[in-house]
PDB file of N, CA and C in Angstrom:
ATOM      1  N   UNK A   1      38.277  -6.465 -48.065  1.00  0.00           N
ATOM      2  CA  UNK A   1      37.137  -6.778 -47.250  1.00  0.00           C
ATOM      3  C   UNK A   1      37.153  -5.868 -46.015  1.00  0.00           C
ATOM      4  N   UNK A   2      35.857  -5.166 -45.518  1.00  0.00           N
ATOM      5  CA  UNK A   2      36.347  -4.481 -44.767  1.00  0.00           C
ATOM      6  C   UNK A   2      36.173  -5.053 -42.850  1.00  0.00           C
ATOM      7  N   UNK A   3      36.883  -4.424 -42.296  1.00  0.00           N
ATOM      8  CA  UNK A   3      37.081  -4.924 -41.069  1.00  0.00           C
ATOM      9  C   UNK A   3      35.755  -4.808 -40.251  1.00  0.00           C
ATOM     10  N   UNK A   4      35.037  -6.235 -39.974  1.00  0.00           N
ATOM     11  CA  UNK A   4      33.901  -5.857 -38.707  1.00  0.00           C
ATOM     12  C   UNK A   4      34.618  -5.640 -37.460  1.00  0.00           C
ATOM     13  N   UNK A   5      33.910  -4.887 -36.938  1.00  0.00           N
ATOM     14  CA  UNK A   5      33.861  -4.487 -35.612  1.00  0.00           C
ATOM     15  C   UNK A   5      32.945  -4.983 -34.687  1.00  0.00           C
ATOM     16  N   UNK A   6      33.622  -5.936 -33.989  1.00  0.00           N
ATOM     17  CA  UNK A   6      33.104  -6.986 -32.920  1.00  0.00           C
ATOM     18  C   UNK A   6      32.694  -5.426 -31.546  1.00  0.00           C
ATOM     19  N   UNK A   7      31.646  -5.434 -30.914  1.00  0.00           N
ATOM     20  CA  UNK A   7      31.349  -4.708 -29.969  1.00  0.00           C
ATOM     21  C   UNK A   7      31.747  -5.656 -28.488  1.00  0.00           C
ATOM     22  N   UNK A   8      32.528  -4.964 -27.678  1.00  0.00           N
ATOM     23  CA  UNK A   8      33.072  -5.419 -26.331  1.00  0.00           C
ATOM     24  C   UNK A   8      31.807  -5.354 -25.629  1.00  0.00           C
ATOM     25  N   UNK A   9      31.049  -6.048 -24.400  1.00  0.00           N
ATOM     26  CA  UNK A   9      29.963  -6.316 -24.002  1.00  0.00           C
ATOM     27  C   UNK A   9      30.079  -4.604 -22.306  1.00  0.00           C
ATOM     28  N   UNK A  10      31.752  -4.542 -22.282  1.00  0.00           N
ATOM     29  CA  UNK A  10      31.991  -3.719 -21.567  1.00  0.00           C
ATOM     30  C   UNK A  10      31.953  -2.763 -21.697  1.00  0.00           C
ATOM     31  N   UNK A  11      32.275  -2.534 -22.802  1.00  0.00           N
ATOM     32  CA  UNK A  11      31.931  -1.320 -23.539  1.00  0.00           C
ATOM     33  C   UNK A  11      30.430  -0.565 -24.111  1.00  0.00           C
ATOM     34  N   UNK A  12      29.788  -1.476 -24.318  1.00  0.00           N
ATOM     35  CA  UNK A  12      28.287  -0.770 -24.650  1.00  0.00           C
ATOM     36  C   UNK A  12      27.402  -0.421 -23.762  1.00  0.00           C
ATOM     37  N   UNK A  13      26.495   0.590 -23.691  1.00  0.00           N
ATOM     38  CA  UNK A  13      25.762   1.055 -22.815  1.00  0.00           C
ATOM     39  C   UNK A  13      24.481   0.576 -23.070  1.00  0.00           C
ATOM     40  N   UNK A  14      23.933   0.032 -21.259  1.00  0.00           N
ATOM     41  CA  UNK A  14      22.581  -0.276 -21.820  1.00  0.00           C
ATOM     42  C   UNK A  14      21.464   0.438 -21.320  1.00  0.00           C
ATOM     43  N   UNK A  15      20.449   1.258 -21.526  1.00  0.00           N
ATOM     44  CA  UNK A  15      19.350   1.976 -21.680  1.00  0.00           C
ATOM     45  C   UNK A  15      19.089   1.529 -19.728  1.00  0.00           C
ATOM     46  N   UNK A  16      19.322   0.626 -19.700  1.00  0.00           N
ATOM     47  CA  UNK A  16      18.438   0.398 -18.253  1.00  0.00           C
ATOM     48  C   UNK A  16      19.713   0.795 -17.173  1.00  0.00           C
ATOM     49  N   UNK A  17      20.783   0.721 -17.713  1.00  0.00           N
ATOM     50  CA  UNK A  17      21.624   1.030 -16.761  1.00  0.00           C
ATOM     51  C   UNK A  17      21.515   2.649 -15.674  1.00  0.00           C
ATOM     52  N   UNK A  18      21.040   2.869 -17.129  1.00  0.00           N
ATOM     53  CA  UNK A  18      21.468   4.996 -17.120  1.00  0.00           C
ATOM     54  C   UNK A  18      20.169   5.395 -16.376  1.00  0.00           C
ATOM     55  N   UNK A  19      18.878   4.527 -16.869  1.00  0.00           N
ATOM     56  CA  UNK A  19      17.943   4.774 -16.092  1.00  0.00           C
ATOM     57  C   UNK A  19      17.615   4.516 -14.393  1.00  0.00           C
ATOM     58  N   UNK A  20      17.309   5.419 -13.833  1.00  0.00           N
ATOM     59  CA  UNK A  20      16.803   5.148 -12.087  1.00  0.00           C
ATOM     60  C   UNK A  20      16.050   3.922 -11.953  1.00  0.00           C
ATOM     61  N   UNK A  21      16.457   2.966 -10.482  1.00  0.00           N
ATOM     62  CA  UNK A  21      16.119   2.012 -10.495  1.00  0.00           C
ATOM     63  C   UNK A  21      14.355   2.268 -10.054  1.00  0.00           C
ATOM     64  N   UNK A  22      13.151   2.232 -10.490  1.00  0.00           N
ATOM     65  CA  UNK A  22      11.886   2.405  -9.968  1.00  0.00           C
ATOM     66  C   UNK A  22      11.759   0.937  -9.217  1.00  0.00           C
ATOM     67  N   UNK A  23      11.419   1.207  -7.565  1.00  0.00           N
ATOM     68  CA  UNK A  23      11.038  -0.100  -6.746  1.00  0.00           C
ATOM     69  C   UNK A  23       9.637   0.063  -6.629  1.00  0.00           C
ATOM     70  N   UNK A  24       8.889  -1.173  -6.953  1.00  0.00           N
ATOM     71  CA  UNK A  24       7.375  -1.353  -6.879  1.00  0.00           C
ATOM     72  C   UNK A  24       6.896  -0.720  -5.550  1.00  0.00           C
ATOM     73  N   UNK A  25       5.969  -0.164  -5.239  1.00  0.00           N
ATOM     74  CA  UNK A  25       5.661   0.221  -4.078  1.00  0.00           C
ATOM     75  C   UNK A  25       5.317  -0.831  -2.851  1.00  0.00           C
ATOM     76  N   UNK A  26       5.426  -0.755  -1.709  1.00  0.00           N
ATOM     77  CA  UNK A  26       5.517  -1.645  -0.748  1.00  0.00           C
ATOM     78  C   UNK A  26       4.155  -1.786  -0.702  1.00  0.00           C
ATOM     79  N   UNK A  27       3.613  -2.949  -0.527  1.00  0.00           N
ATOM     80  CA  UNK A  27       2.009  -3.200  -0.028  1.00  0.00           C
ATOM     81  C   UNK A  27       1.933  -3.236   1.453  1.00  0.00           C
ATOM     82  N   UNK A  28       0.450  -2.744   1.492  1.00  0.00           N
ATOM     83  CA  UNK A  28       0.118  -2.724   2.394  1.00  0.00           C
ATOM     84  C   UNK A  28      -0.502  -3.504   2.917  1.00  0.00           C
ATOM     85  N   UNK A  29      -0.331  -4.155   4.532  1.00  0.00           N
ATOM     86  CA  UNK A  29      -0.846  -5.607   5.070  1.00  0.00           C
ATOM     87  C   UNK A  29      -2.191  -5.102   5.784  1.00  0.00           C
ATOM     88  N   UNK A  30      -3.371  -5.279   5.967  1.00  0.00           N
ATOM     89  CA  UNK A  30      -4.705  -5.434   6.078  1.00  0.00           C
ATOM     90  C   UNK A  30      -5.454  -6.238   6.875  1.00  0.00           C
ATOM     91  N   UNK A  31      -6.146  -6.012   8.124  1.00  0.00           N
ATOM     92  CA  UNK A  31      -6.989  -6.990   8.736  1.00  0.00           C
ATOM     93  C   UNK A  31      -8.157  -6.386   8.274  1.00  0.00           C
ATOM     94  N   UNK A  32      -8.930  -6.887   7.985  1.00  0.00           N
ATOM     95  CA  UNK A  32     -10.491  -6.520   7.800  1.00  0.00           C
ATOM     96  C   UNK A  32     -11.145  -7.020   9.104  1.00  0.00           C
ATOM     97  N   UNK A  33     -11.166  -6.806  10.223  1.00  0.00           N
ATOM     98  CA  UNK A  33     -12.139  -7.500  11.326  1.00  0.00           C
ATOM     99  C   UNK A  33     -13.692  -7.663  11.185  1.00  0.00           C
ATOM    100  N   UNK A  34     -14.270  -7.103  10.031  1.00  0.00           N
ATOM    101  CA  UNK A  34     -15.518  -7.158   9.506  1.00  0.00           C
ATOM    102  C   UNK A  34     -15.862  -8.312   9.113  1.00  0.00           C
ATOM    103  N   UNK A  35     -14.786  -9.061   7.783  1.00  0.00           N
ATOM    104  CA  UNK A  35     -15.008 -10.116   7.118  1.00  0.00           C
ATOM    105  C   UNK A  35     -14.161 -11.300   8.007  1.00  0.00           C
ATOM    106  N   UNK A  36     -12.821 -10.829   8.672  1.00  0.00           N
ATOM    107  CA  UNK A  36     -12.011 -11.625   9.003  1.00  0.00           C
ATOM    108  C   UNK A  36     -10.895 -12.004   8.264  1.00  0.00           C
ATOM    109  N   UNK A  37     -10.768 -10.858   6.955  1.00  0.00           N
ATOM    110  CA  UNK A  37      -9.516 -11.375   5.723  1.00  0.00           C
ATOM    111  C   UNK A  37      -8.940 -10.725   6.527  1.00  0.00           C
ATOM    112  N   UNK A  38      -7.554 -11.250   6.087  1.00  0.00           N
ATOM    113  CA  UNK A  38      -6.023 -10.693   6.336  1.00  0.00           C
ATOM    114  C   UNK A  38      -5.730 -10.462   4.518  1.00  0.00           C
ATOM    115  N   UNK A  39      -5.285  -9.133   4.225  1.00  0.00           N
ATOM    116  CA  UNK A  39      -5.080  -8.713   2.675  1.00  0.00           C
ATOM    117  C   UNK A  39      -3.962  -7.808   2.688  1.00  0.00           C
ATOM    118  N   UNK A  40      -3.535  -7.817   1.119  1.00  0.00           N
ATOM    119  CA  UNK A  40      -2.028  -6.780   0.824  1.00  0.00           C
ATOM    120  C   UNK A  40      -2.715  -6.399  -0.356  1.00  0.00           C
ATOM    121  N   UNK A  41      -2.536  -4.776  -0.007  1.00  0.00           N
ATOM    122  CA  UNK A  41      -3.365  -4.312  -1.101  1.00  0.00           C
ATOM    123  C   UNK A  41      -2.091  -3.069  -1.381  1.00  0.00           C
ATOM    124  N   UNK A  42      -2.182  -2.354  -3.247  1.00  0.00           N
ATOM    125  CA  UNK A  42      -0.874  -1.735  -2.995  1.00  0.00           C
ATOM    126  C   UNK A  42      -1.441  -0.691  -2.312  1.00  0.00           C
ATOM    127  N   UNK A  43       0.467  -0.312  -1.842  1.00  0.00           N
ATOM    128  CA  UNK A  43       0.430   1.000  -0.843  1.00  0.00           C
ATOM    129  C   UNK A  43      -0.660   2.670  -1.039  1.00  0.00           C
ATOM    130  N   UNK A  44      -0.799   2.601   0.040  1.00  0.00           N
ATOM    131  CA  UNK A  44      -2.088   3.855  -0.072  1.00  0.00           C
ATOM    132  C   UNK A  44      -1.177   4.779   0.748  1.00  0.00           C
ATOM    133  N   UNK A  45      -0.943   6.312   0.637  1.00  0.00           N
ATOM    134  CA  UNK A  45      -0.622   6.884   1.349  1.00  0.00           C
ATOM    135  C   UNK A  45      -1.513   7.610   2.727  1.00  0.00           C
ATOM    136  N   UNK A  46      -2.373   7.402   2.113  1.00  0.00           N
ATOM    137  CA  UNK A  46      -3.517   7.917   2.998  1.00  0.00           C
ATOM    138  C   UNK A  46      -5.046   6.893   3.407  1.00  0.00           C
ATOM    139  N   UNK A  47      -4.956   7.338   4.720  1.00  0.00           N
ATOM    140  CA  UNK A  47      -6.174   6.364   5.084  1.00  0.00           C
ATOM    141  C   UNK A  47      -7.723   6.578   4.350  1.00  0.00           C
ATOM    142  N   UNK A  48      -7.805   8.023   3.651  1.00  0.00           N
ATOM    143  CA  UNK A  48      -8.971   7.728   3.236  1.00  0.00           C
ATOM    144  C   UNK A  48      -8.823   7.198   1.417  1.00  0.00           C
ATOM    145  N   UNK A  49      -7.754   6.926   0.905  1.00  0.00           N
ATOM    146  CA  UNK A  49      -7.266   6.410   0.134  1.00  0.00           C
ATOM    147  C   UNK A  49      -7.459   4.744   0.123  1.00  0.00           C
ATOM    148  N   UNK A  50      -7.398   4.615   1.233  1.00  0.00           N
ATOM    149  CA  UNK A  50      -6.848   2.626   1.242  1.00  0.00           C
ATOM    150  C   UNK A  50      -8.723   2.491   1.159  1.00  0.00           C
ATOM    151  N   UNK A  51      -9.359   3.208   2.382  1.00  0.00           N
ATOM    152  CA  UNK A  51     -10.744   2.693   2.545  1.00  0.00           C
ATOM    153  C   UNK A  51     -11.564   2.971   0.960  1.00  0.00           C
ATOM    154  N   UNK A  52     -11.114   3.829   0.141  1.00  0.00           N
ATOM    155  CA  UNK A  52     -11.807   4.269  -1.402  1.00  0.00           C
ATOM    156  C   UNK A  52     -11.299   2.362  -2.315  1.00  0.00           C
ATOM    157  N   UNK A  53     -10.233   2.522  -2.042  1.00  0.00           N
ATOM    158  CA  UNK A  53      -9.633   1.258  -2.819  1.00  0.00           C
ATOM    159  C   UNK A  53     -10.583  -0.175  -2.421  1.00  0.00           C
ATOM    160  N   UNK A  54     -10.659   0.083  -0.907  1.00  0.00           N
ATOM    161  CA  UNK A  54     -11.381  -1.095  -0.287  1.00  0.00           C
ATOM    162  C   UNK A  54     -12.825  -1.201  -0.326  1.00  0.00           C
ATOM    163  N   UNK A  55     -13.484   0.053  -1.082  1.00  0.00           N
ATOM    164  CA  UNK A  55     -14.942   0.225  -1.359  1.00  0.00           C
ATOM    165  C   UNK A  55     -15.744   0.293   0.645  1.00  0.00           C
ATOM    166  N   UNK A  56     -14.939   0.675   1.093  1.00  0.00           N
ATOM    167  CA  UNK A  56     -15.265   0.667   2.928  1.00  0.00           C
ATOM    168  C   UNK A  56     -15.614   2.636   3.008  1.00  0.00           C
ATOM    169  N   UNK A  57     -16.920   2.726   3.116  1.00  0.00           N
ATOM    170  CA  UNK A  57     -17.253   4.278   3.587  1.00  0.00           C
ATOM    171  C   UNK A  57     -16.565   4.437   5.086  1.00  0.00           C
ATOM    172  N   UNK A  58     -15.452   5.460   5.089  1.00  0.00           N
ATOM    173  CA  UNK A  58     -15.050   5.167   6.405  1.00  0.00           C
ATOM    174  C   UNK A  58     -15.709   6.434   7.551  1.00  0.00           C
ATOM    175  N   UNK A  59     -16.943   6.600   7.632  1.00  0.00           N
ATOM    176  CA  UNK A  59     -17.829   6.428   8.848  1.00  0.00           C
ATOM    177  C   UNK A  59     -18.404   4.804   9.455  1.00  0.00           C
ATOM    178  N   UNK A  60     -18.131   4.326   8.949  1.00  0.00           N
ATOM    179  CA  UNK A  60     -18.489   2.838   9.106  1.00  0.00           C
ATOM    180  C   UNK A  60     -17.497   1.818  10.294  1.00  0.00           C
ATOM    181  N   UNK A  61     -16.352   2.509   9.944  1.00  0.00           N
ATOM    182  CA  UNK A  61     -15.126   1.181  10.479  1.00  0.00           C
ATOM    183  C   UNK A  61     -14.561   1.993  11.123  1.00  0.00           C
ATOM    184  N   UNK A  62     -13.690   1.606  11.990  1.00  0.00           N
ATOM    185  CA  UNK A  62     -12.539   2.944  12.976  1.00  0.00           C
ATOM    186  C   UNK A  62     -11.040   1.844  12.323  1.00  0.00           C
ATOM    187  N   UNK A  63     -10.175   2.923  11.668  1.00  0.00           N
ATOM    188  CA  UNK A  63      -9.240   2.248  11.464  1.00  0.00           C
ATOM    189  C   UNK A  63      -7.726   2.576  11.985  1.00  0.00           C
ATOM    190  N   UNK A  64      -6.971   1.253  12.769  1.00  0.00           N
ATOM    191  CA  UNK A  64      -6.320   1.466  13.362  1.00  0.00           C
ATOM    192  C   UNK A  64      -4.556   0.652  13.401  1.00  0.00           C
ATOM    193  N   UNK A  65      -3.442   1.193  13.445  1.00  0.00           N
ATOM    194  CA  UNK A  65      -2.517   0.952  13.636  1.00  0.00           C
ATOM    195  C   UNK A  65      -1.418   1.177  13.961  1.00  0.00           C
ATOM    196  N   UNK A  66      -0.614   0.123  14.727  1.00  0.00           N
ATOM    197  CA  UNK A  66       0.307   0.095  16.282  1.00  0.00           C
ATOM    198  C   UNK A  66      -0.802   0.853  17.309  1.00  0.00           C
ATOM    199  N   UNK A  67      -1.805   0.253  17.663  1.00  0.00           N
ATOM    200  CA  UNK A  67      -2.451   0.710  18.720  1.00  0.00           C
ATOM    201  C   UNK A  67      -2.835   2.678  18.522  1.00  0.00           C
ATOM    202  N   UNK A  68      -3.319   2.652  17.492  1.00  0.00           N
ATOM    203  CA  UNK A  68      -3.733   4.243  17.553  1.00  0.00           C
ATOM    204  C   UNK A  68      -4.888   4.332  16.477  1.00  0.00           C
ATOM    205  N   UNK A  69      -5.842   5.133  17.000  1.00  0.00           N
ATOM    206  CA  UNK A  69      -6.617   5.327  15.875  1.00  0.00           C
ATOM    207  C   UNK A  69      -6.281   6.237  14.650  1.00  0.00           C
ATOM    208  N   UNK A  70      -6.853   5.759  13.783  1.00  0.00           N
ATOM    209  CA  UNK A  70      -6.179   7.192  12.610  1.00  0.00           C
ATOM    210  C   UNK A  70      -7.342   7.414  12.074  1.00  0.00           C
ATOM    211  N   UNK A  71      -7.452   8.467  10.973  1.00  0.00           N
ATOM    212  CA  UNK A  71      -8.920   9.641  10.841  1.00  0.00           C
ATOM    213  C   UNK A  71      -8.399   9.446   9.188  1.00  0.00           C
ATOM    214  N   UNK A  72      -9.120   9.803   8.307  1.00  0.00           N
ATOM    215  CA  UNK A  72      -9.017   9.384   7.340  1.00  0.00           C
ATOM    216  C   UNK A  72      -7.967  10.393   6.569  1.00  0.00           C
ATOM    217  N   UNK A  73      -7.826  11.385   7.042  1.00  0.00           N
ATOM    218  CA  UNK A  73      -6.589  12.240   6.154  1.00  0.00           C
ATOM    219  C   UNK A  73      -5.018  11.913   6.864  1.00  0.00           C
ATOM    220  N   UNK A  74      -4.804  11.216   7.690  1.00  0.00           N
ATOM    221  CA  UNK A  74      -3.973  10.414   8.194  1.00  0.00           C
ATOM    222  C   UNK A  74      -2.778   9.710   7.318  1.00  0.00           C
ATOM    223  N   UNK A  75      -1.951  10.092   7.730  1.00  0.00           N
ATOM    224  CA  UNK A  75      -0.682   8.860   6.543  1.00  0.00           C
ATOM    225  C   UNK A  75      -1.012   7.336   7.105  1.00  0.00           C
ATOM    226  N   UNK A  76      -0.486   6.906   6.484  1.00  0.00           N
ATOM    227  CA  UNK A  76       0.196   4.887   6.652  1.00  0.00           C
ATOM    228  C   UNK A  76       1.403   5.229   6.725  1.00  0.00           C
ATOM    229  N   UNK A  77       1.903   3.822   7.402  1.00  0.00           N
ATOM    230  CA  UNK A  77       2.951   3.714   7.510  1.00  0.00           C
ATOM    231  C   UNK A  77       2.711   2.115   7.190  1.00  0.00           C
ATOM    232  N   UNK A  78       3.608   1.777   5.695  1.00  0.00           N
ATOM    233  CA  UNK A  78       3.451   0.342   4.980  1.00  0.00           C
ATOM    234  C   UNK A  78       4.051  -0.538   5.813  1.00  0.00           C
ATOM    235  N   UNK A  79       5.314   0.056   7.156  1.00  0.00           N
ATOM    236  CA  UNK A  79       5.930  -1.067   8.155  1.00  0.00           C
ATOM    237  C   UNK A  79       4.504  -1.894   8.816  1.00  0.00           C
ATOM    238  N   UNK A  80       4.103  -1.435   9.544  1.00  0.00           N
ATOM    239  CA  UNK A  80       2.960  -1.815  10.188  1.00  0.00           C
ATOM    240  C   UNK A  80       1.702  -2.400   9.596  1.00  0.00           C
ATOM    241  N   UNK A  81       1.156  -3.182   9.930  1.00  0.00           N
ATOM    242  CA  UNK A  81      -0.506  -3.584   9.493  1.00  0.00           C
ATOM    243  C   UNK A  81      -1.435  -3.074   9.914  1.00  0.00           C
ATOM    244  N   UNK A  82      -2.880  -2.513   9.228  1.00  0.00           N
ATOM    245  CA  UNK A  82      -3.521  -1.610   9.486  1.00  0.00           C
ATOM    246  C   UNK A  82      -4.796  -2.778  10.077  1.00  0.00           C
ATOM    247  N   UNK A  83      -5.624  -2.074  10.723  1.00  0.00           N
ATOM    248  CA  UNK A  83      -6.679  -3.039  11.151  1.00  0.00           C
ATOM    249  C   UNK A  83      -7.639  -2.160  11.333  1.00  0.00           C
ATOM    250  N   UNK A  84      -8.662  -2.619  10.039  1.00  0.00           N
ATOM    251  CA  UNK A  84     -10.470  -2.271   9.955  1.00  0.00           C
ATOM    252  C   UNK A  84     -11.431  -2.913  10.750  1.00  0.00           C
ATOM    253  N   UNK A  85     -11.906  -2.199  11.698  1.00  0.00           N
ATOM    254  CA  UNK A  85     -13.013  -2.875  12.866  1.00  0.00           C
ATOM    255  C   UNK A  85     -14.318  -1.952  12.456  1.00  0.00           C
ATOM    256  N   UNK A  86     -15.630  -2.282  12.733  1.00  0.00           N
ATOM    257  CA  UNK A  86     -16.542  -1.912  12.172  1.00  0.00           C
ATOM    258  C   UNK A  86     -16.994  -1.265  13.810  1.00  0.00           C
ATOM    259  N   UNK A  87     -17.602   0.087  13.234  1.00  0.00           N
ATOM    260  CA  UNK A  87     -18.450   0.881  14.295  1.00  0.00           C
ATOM    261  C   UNK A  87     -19.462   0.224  14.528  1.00  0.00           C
ATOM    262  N   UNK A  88     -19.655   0.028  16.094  1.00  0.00           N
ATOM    263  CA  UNK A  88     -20.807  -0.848  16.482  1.00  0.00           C
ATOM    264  C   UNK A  88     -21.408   0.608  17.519  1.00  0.00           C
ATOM    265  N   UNK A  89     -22.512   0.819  16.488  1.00  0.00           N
ATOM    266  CA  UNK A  89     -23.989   1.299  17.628  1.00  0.00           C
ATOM    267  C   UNK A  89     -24.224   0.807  18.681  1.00  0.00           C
ATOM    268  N   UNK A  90     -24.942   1.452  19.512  1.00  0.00           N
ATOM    269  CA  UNK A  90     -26.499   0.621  19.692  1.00  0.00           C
ATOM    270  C   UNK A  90     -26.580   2.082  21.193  1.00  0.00           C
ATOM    271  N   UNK A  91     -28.073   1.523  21.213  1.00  0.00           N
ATOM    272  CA  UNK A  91     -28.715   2.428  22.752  1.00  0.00           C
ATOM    273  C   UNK A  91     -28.257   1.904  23.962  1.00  0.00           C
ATOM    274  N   UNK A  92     -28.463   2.993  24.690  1.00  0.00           N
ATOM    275  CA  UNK A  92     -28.528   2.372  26.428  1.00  0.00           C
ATOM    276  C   UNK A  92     -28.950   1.391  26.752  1.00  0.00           C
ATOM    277  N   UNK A  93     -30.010   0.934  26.450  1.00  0.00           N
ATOM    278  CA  UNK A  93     -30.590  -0.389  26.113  1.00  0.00           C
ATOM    279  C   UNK A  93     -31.824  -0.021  27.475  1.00  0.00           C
ATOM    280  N   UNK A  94     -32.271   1.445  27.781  1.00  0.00           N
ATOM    281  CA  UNK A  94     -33.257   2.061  28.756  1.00  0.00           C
ATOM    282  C   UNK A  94     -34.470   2.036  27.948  1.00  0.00           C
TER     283      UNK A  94
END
């Protein structure tokens, strides 16, 4: 009869080991001051990126975070929360 060979659990290699660990990308935290949501949407590297995702034309909103405005070719930074305020017009009122 011939001899099985029991496999040691230490000994075998497993496919996920060998592979790089991929970490989900960090989301990004969101005030909309338009609607009033607070949202986590995934990470955008770029501000005119997040506003395409958010369906927001960004001549519309000034978007801003840690106290700075940013322009739409602008990075994120996923530490921080970004905050969408809407451009408000209007005349002299002369």
């Amino acid at each position: 009869m011939p001899e099985s060979k029991e496999q040691n659990p230490d000994e075998t290699e497993s496919v996920q080991e060998n592979e790089p660990r991929r970490r989900a990308p960090t989301p990004i935290k969101v005030f909309n001051a338009q609607t009033g949501d607070h949202l986590e949407v995934p990470f955008q590297k770029r501000v005119s990126s997040l506003l395409l995702e958010l369906g927001i034309d960004s001549e519309t909103v000034l978007v801003i975070q840690k106290d700075s405005l940013l322009l739409p070719g602008d990075s994120i930074d996923p530490r921080f929360e970004v905050e969408i305020r809407p451009v408000i017009s209007g005349g002299s009122g002369r």
